[in-house]
C-alpha atoms as a PDB file:
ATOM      1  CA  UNK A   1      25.091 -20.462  50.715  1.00  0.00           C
ATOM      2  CA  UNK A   2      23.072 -23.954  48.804  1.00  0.00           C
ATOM      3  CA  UNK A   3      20.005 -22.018  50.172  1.00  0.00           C
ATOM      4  CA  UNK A   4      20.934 -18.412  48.136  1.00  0.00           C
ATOM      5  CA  UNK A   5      21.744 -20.221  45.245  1.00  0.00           C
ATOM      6  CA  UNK A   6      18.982 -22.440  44.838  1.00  0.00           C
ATOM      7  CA  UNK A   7      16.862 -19.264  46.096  1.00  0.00           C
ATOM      8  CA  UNK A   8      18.485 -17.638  43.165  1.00  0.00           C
ATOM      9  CA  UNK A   9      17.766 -19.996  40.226  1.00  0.00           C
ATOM     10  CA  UNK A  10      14.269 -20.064  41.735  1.00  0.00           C
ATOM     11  CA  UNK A  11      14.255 -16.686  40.720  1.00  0.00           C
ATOM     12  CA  UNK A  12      15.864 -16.753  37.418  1.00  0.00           C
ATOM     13  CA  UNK A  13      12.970 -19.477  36.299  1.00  0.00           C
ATOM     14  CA  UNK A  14      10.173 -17.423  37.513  1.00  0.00           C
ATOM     15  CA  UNK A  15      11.207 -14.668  35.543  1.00  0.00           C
ATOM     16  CA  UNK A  16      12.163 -17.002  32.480  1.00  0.00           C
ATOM     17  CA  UNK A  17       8.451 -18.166  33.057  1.00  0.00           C
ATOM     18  CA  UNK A  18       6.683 -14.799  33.358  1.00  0.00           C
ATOM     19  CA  UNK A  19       8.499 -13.567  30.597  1.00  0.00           C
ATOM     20  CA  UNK A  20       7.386 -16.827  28.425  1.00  0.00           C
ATOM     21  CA  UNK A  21       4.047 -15.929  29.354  1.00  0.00           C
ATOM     22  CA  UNK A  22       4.372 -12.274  28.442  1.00  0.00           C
ATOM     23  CA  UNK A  23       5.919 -13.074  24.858  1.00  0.00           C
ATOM     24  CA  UNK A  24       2.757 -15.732  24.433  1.00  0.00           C
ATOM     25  CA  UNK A  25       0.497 -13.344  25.147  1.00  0.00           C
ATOM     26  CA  UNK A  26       2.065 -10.721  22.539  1.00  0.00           C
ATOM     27  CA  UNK A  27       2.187 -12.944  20.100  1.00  0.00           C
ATOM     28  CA  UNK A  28      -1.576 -14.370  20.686  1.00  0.00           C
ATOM     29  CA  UNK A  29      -2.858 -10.220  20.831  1.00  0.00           C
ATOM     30  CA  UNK A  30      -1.170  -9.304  17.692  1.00  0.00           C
ATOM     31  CA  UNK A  31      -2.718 -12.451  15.925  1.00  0.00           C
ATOM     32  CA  UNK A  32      -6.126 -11.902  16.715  1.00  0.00           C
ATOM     33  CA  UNK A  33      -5.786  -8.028  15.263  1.00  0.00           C
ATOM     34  CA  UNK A  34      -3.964  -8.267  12.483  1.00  0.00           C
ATOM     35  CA  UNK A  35      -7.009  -8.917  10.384  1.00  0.00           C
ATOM     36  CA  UNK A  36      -8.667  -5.936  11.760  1.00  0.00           C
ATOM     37  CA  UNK A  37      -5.581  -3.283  10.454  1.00  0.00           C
ATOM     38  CA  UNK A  38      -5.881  -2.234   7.157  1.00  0.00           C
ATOM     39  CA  UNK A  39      -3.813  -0.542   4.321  1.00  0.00           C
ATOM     40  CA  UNK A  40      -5.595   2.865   3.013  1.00  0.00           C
ATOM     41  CA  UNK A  41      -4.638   4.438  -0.382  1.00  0.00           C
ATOM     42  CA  UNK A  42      -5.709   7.386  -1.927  1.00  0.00           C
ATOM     43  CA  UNK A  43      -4.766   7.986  -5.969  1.00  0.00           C
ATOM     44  CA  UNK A  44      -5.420  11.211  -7.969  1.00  0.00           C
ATOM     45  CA  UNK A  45      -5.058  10.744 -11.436  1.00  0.00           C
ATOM     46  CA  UNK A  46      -5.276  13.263 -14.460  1.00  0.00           C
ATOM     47  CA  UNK A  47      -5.916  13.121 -18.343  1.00  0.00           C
ATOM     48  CA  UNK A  48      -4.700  16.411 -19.867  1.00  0.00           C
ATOM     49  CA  UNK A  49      -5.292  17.624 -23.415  1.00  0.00           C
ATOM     50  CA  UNK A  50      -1.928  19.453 -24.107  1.00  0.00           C
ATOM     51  CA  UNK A  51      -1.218  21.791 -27.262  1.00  0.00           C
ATOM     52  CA  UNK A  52       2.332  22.358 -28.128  1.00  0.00           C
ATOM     53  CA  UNK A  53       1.842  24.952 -30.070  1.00  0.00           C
ATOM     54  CA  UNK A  54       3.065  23.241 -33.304  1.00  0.00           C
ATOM     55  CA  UNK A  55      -0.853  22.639 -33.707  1.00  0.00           C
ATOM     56  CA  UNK A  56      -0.814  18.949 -32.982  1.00  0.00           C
ATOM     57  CA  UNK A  57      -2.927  18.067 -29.539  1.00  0.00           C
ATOM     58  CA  UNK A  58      -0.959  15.677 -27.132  1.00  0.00           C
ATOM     59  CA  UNK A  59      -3.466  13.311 -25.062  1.00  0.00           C
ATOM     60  CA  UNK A  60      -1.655  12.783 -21.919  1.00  0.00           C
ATOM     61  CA  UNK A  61      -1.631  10.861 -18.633  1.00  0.00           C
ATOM     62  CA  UNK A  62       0.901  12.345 -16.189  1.00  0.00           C
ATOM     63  CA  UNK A  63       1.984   9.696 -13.531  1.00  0.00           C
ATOM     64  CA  UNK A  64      -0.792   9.689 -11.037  1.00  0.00           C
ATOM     65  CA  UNK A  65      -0.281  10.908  -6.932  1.00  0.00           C
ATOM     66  CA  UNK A  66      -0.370   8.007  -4.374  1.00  0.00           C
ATOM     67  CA  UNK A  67      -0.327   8.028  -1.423  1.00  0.00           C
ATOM     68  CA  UNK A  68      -0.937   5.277   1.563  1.00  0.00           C
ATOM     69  CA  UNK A  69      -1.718   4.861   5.059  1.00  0.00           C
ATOM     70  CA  UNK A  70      -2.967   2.514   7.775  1.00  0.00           C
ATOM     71  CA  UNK A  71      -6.195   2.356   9.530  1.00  0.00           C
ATOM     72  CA  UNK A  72      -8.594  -0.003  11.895  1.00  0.00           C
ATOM     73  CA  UNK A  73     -11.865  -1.527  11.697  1.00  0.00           C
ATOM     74  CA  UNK A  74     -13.757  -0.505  14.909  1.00  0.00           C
ATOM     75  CA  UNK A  75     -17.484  -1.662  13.710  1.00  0.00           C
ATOM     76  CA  UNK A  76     -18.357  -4.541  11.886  1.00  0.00           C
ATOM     77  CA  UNK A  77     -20.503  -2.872   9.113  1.00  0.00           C
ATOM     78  CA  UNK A  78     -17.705  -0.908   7.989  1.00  0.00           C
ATOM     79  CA  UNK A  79     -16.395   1.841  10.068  1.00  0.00           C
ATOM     80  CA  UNK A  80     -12.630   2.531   9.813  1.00  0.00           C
ATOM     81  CA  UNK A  81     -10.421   4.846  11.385  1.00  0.00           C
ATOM     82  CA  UNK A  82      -7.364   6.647  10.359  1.00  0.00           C
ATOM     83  CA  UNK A  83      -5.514   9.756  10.334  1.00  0.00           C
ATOM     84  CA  UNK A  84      -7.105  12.570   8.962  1.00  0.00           C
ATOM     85  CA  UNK A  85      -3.289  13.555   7.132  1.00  0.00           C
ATOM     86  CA  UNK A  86      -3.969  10.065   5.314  1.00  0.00           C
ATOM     87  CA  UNK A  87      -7.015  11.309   3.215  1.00  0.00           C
ATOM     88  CA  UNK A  88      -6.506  15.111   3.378  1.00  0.00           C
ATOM     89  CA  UNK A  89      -5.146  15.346   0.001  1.00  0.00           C
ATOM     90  CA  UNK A  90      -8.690  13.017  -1.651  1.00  0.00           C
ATOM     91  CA  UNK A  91     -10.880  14.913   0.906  1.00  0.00           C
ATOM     92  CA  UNK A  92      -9.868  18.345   0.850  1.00  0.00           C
ATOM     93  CA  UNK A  93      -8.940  18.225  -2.990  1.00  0.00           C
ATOM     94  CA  UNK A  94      -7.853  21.533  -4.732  1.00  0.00           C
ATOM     95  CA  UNK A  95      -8.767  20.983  -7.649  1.00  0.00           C
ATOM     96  CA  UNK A  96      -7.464  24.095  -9.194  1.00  0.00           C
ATOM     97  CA  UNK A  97      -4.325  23.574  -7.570  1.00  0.00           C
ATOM     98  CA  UNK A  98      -3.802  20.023  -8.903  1.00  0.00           C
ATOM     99  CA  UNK A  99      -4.694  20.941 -12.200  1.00  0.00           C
ATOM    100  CA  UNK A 100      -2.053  23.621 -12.003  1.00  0.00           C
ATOM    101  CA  UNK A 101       0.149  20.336 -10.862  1.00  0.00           C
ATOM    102  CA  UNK A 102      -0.882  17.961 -13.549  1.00  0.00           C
ATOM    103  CA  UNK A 103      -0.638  20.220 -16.197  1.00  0.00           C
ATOM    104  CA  UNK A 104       2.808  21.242 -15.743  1.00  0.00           C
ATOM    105  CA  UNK A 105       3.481  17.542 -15.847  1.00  0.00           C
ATOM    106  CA  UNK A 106       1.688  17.115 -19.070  1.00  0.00           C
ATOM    107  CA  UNK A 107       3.374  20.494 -20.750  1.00  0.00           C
ATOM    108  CA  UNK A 108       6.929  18.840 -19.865  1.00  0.00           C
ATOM    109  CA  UNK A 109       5.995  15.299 -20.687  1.00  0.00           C
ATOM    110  CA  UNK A 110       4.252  16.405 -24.387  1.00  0.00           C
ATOM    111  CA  UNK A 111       6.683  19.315 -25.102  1.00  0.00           C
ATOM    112  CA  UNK A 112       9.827  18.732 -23.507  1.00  0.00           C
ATOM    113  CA  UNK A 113      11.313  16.343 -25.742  1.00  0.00           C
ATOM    114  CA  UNK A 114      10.885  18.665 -28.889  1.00  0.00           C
ATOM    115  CA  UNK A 115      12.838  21.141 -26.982  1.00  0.00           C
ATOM    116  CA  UNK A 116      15.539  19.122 -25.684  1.00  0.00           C
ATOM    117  CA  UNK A 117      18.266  20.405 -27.791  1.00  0.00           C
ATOM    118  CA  UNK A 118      17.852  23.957 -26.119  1.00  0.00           C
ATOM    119  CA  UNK A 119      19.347  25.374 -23.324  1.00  0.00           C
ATOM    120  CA  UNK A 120      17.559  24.648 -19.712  1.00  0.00           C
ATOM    121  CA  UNK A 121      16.860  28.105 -19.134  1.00  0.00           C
ATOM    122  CA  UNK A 122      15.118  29.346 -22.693  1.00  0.00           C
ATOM    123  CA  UNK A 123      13.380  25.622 -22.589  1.00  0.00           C
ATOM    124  CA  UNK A 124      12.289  26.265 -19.099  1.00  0.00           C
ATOM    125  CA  UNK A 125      10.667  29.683 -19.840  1.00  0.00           C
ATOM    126  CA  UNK A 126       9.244  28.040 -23.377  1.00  0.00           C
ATOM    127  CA  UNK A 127       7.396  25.091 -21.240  1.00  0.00           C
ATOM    128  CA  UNK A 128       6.049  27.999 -18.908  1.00  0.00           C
ATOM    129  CA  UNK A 129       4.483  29.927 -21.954  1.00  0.00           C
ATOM    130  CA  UNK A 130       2.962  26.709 -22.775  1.00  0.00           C
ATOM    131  CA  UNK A 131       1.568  25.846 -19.393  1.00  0.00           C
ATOM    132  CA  UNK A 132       0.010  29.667 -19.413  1.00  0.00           C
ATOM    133  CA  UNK A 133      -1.211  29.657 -22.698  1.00  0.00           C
ATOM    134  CA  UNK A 134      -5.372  29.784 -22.606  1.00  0.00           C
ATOM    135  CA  UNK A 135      -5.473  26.926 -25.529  1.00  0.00           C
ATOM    136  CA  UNK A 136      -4.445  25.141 -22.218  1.00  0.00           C
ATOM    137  CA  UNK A 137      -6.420  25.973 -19.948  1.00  0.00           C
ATOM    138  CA  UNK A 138      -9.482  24.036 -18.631  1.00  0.00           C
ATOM    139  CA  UNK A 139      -7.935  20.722 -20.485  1.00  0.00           C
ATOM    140  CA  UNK A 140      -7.254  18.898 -17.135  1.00  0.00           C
ATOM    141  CA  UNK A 141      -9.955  16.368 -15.901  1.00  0.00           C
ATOM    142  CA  UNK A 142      -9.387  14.907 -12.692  1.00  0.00           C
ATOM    143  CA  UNK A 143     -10.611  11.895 -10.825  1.00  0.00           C
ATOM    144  CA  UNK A 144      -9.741  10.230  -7.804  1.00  0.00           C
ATOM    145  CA  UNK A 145     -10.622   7.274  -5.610  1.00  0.00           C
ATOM    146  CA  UNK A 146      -9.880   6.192  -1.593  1.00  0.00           C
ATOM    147  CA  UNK A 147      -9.435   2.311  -1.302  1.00  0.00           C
ATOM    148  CA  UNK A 148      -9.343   0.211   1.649  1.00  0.00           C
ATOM    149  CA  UNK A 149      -7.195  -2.921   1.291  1.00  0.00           C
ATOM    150  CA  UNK A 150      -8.165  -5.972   3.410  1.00  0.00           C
ATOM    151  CA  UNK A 151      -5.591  -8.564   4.761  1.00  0.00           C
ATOM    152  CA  UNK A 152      -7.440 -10.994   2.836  1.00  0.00           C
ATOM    153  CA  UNK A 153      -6.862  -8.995  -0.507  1.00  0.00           C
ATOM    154  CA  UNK A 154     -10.240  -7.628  -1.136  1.00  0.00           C
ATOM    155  CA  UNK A 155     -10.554  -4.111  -1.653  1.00  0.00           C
ATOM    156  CA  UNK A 156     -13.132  -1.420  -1.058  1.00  0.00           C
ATOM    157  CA  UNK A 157     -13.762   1.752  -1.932  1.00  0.00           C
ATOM    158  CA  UNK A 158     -14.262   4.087   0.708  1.00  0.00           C
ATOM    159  CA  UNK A 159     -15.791   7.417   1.718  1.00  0.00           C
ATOM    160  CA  UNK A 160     -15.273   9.961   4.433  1.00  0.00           C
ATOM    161  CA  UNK A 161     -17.660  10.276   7.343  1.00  0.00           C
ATOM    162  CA  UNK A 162     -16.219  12.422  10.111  1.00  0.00           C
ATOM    163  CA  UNK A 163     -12.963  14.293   9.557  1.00  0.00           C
ATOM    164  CA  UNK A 164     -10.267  16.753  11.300  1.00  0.00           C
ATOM    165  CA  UNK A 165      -7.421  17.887   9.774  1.00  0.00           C
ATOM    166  CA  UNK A 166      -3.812  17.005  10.714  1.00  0.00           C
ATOM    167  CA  UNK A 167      -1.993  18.490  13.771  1.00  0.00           C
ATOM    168  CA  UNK A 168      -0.630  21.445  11.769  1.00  0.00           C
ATOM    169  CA  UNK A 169      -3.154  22.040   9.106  1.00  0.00           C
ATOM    170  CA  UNK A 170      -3.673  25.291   7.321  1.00  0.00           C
ATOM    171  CA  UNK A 171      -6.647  27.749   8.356  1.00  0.00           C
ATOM    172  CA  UNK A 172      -9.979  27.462   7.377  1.00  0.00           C
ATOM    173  CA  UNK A 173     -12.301  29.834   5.441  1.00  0.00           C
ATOM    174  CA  UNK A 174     -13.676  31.217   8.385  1.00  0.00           C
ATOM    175  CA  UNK A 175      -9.968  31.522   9.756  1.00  0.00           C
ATOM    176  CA  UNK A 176     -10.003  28.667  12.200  1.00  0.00           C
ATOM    177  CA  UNK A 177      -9.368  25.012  11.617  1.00  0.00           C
ATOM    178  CA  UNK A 178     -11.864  22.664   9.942  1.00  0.00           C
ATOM    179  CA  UNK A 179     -14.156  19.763  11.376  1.00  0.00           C
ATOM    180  CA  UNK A 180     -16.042  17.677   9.574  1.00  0.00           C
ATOM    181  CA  UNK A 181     -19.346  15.449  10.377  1.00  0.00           C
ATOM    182  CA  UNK A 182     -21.369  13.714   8.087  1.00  0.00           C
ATOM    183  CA  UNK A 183     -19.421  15.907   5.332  1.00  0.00           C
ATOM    184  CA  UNK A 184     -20.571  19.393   6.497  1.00  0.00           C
ATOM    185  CA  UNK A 185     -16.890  22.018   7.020  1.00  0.00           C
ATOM    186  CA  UNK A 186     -17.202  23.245  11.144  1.00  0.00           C
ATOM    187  CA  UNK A 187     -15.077  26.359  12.456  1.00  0.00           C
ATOM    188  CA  UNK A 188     -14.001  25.260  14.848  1.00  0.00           C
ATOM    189  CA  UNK A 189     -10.374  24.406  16.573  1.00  0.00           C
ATOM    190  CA  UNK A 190      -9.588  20.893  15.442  1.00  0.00           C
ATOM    191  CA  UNK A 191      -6.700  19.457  14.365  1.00  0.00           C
ATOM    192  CA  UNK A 192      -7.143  16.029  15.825  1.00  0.00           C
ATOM    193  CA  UNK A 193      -5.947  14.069  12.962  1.00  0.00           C
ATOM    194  CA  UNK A 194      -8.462  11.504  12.898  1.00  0.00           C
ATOM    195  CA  UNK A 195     -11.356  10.508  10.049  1.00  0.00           C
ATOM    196  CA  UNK A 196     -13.755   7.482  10.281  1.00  0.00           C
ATOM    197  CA  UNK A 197     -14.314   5.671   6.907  1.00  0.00           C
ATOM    198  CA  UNK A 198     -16.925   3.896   5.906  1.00  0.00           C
ATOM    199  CA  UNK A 199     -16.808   1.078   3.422  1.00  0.00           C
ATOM    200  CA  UNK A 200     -20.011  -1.336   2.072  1.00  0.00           C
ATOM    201  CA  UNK A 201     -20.400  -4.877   3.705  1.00  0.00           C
ATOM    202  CA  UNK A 202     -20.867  -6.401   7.113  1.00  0.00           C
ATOM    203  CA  UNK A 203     -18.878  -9.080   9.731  1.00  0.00           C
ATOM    204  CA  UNK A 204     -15.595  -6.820   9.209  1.00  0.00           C
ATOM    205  CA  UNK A 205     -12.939  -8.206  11.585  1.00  0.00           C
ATOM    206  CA  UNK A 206     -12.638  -5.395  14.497  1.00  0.00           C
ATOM    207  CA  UNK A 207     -10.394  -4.386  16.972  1.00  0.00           C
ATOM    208  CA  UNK A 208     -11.036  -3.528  20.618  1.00  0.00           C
ATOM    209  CA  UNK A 209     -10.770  -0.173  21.701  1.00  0.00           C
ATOM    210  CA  UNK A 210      -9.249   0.385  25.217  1.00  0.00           C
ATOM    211  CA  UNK A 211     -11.968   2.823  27.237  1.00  0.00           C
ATOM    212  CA  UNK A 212      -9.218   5.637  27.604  1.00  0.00           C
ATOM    213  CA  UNK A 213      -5.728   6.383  27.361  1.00  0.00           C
ATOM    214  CA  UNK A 214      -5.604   7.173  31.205  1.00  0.00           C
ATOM    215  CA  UNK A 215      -4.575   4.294  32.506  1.00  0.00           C
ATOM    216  CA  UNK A 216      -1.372   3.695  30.463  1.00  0.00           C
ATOM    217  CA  UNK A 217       2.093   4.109  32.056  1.00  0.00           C
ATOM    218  CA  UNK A 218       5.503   5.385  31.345  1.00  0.00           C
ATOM    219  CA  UNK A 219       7.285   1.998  30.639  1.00  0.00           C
ATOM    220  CA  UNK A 220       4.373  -0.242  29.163  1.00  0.00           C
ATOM    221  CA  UNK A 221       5.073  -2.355  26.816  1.00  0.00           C
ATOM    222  CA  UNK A 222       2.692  -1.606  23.347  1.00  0.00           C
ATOM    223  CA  UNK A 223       2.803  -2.856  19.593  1.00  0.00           C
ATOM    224  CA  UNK A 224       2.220  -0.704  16.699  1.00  0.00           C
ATOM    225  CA  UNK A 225       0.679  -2.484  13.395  1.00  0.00           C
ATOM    226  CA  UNK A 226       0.257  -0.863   9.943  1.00  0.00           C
ATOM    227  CA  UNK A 227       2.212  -0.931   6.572  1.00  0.00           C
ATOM    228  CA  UNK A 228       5.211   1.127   6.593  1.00  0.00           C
ATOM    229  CA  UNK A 229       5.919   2.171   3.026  1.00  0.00           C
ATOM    230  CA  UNK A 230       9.680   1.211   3.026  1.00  0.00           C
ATOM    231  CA  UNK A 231       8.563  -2.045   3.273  1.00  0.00           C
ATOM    232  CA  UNK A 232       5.287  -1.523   1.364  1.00  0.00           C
ATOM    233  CA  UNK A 233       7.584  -0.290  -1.670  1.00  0.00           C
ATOM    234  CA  UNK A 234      10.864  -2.480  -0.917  1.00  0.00           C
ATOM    235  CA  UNK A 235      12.300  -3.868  -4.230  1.00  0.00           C
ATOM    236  CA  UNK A 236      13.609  -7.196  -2.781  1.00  0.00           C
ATOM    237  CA  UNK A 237      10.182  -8.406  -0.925  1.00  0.00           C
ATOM    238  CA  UNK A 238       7.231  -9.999  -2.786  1.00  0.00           C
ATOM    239  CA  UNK A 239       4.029  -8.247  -3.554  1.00  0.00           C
ATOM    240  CA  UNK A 240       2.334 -10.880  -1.224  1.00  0.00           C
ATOM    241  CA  UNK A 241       4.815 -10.236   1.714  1.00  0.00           C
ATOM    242  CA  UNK A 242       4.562  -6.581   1.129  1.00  0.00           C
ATOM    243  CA  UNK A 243       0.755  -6.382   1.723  1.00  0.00           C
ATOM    244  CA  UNK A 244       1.072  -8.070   5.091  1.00  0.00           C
ATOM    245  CA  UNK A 245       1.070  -5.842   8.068  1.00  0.00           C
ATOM    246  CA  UNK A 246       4.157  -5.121  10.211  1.00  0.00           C
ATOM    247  CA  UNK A 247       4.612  -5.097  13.495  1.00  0.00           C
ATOM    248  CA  UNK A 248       6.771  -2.884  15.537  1.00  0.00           C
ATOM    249  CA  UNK A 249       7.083  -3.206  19.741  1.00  0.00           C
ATOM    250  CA  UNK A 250       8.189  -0.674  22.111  1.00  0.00           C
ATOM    251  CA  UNK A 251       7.019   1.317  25.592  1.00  0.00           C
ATOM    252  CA  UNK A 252       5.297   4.069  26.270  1.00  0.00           C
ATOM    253  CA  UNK A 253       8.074   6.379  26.739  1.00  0.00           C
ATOM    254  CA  UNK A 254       6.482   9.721  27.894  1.00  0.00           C
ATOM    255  CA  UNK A 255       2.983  11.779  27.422  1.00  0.00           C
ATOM    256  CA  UNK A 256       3.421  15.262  25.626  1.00  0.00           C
ATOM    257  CA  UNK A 257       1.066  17.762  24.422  1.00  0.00           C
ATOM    258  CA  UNK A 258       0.871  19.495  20.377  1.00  0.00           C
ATOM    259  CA  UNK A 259       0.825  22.434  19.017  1.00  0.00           C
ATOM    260  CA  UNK A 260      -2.983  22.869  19.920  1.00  0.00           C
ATOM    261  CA  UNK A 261      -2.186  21.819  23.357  1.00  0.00           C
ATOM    262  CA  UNK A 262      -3.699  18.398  23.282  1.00  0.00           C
ATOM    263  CA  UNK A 263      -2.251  15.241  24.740  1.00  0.00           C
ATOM    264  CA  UNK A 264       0.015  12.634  22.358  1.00  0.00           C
ATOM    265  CA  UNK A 265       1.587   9.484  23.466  1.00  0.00           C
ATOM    266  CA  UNK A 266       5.097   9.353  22.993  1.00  0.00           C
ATOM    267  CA  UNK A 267       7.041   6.192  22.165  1.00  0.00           C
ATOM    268  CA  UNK A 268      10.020   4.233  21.519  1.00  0.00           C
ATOM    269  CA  UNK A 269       8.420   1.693  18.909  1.00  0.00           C
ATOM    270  CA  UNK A 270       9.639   1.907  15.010  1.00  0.00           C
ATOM    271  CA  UNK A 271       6.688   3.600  13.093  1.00  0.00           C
ATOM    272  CA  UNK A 272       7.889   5.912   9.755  1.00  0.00           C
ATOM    273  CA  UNK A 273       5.971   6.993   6.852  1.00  0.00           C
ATOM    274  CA  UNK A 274       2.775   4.799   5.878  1.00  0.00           C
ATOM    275  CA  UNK A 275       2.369   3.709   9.245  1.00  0.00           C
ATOM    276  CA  UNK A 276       0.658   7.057   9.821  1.00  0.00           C
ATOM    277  CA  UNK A 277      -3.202   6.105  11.295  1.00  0.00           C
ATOM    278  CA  UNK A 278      -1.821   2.677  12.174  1.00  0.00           C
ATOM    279  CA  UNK A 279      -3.466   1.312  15.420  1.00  0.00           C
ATOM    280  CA  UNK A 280      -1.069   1.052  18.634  1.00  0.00           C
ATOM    281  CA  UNK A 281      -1.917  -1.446  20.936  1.00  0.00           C
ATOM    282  CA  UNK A 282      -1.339  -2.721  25.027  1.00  0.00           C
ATOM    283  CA  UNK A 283      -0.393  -6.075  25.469  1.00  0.00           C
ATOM    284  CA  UNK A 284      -4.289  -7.078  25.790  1.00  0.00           C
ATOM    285  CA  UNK A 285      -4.803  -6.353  22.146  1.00  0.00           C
ATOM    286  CA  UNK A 286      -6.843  -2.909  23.430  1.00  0.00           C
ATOM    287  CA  UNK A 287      -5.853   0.265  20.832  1.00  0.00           C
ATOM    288  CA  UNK A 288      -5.048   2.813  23.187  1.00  0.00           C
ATOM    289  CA  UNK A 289      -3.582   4.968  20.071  1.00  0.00           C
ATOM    290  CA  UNK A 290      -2.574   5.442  16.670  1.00  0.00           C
ATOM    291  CA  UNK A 291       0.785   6.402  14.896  1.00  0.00           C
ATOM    292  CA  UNK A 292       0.455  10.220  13.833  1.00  0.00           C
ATOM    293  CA  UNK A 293       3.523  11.949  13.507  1.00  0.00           C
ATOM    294  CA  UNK A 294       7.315  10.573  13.573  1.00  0.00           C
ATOM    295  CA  UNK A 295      10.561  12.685  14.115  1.00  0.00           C
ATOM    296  CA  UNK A 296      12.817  13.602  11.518  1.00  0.00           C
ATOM    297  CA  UNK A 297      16.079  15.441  10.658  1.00  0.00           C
ATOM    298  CA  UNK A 298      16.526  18.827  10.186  1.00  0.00           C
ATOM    299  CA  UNK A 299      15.908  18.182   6.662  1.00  0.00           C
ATOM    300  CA  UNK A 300      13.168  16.564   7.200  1.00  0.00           C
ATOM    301  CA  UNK A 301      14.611  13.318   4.819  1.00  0.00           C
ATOM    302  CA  UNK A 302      15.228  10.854   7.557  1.00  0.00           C
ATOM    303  CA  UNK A 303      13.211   9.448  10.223  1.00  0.00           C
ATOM    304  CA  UNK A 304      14.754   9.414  13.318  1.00  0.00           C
ATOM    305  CA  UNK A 305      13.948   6.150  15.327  1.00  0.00           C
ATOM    306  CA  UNK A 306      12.876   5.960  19.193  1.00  0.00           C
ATOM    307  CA  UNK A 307      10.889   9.416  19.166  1.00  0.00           C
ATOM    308  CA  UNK A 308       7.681   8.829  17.691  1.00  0.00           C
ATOM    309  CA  UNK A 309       3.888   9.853  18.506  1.00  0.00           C
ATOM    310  CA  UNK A 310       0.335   8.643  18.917  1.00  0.00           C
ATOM    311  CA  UNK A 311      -3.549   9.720  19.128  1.00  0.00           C
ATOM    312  CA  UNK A 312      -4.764   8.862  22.035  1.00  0.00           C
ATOM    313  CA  UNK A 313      -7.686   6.339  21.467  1.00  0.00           C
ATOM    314  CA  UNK A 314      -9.940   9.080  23.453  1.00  0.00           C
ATOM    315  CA  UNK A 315      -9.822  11.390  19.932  1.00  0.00           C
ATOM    316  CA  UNK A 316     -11.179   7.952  18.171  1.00  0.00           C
ATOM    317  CA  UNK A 317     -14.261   7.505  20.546  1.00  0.00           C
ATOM    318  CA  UNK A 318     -15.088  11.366  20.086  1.00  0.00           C
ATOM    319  CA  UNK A 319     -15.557  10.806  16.423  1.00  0.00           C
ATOM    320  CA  UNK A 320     -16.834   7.205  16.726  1.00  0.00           C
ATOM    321  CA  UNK A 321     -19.949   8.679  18.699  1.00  0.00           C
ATOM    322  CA  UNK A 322     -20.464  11.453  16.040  1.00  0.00           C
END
């Protein structure tokens, strides 16, 4: 019986010790990446020459779309990768759609107030006349700019080198989905989700990329690192603390396949929006894959925690080589 128990606390260290070792480990992997994840934003902004019809011209700056994601330097010089979802809207700008956008921002913004005192439907209709009138038209002038945002603070601006639409993208000209290389549209079926960024300078910070996703297995432990924007945009938190990445661990928790019948990693570990193109990681500090899509409810309001999905680091080689 002294032999079982002592056998039995034998036990009980070793596995205090392995796991002591394991949690070192973590903590040493997601220390040397950190520097290597990135936060990517991407702002369209409008300056729209509005006439009320009153004859008085209304110079106007409706509040601008932003929108962020993550990404991960995998070259030195410059290279990033992301999500294609996370720069659709600054690569594949419609700009005739956005002006539509902004303008309808700038009619209510200039002529809304004068027109407060009538009822919502008749002021409704009046702001629509306004929006249609021709005086209007062609007044919008758009801009727009993709930034990469270091750990360090330093920011660059970025452009798109290789591109593929999200998962479920709509149908290109040609009635297919879109790829692009070196800024030229493909037909062809895509809908990886991935871009590669480039940005000027040299001696980035990188990560490691593991070879393949093949060897990962249900139950592995991984860490997921980006900037989640309810943190990223959380009232109580410092600007400082709210530009530092986050970290999230979980397992692999089972391997599915999208709408285009392509493999995705499915895990347990937090990710929601903003960590979208967010590097996921083994405990070696390898990306094997990258946050692209998170479940929601029916609404589609409300993440839903413990049922999220990666790239596999396989689609990131692919466009790395091209």
């Amino acid at each position: 019986d002294l032999c079982a128990i002592v056998l039995g606390l034998s036990l009980l260290v070793g596995t205090g010790a392995a796991s002591a070792k394991e949690d070192t480990q973590l903590e040493a992997s997601i220390l040397r990446v950190k520097p290597a994840v990135v936060l990517i934003s991407s702002e369209v902004e409008a300056v729209v020459d509005v006439s009320c019809g009153d004859g008085s011209t209304h110079h106007v700056r409706p509040d601008p779309i932003y929108e962020t994601g993550s990404g991960f330097v995998v070259h030195p010089d410059g290279f990033i990768a992301t999500n294609g979802h996370v720069v659709m809207r600054f690569y594949e700008m419609n700009e005739r759609q956005l002006a539509g956008e902004f303008l309808k921002k700038a009619v209510a913004q200039a002529c809304g107030p004068a027109l407060a005192m009538v009822p919502d439907g008749a002021r409704n209709a009046r702001l629509l006349e306004i929006v249609a009138d021709p005086v209007n038209q062609g007044k919008v002038q758009l801009s727009k700019r993709l930034l990469v945002h270091l750990s360090t603070g330093v920011i660059y601006q970025a452009e798109v080198k290789a591109y593929s639409p999200a998962i479920k993208s709509e149908e290109g000209p040609s009635g297919g989905e879109r790829v692009s290389v070196g800024g030229k549209l493909e037909p062809e079926r895509s809908g990886k989700d991935v871009a590669i960024l480039k940005v000027g300078g040299h001696d980035f910070p990188t990560v490691r990329l593991a070879p393949n996703s093949a060897a990962l297995k249900l139950g592995e432990e991984i860490f997921v690192v980006g900037y989640p924007g309810v943190v990223l945009n959380h009232d109580f938190l410092s600007r400082k603390s709210r530009l530092e990445a986050s970290v999230t661990v979980g397992r692999v928790s089972g391997f599915k396949t999208d709408l285009n019948d392509r493999r995705v990693i499915q895990t347990d570990a937090a990710i929601t929006w903003g960590n979208s193109g967010g590097p996921s990681f083994n405990l070696r500090g390898e990306v094997i894959g990258a946050a692209t899509f998170i479940s929601t409810t029916l609404e589609g309001d409300q993440a839903i925690q413990g049922f999220n999905f990666l790239i596999p680091v396989d689609s990131f080689h692919e466009f790395g080589r091209q």
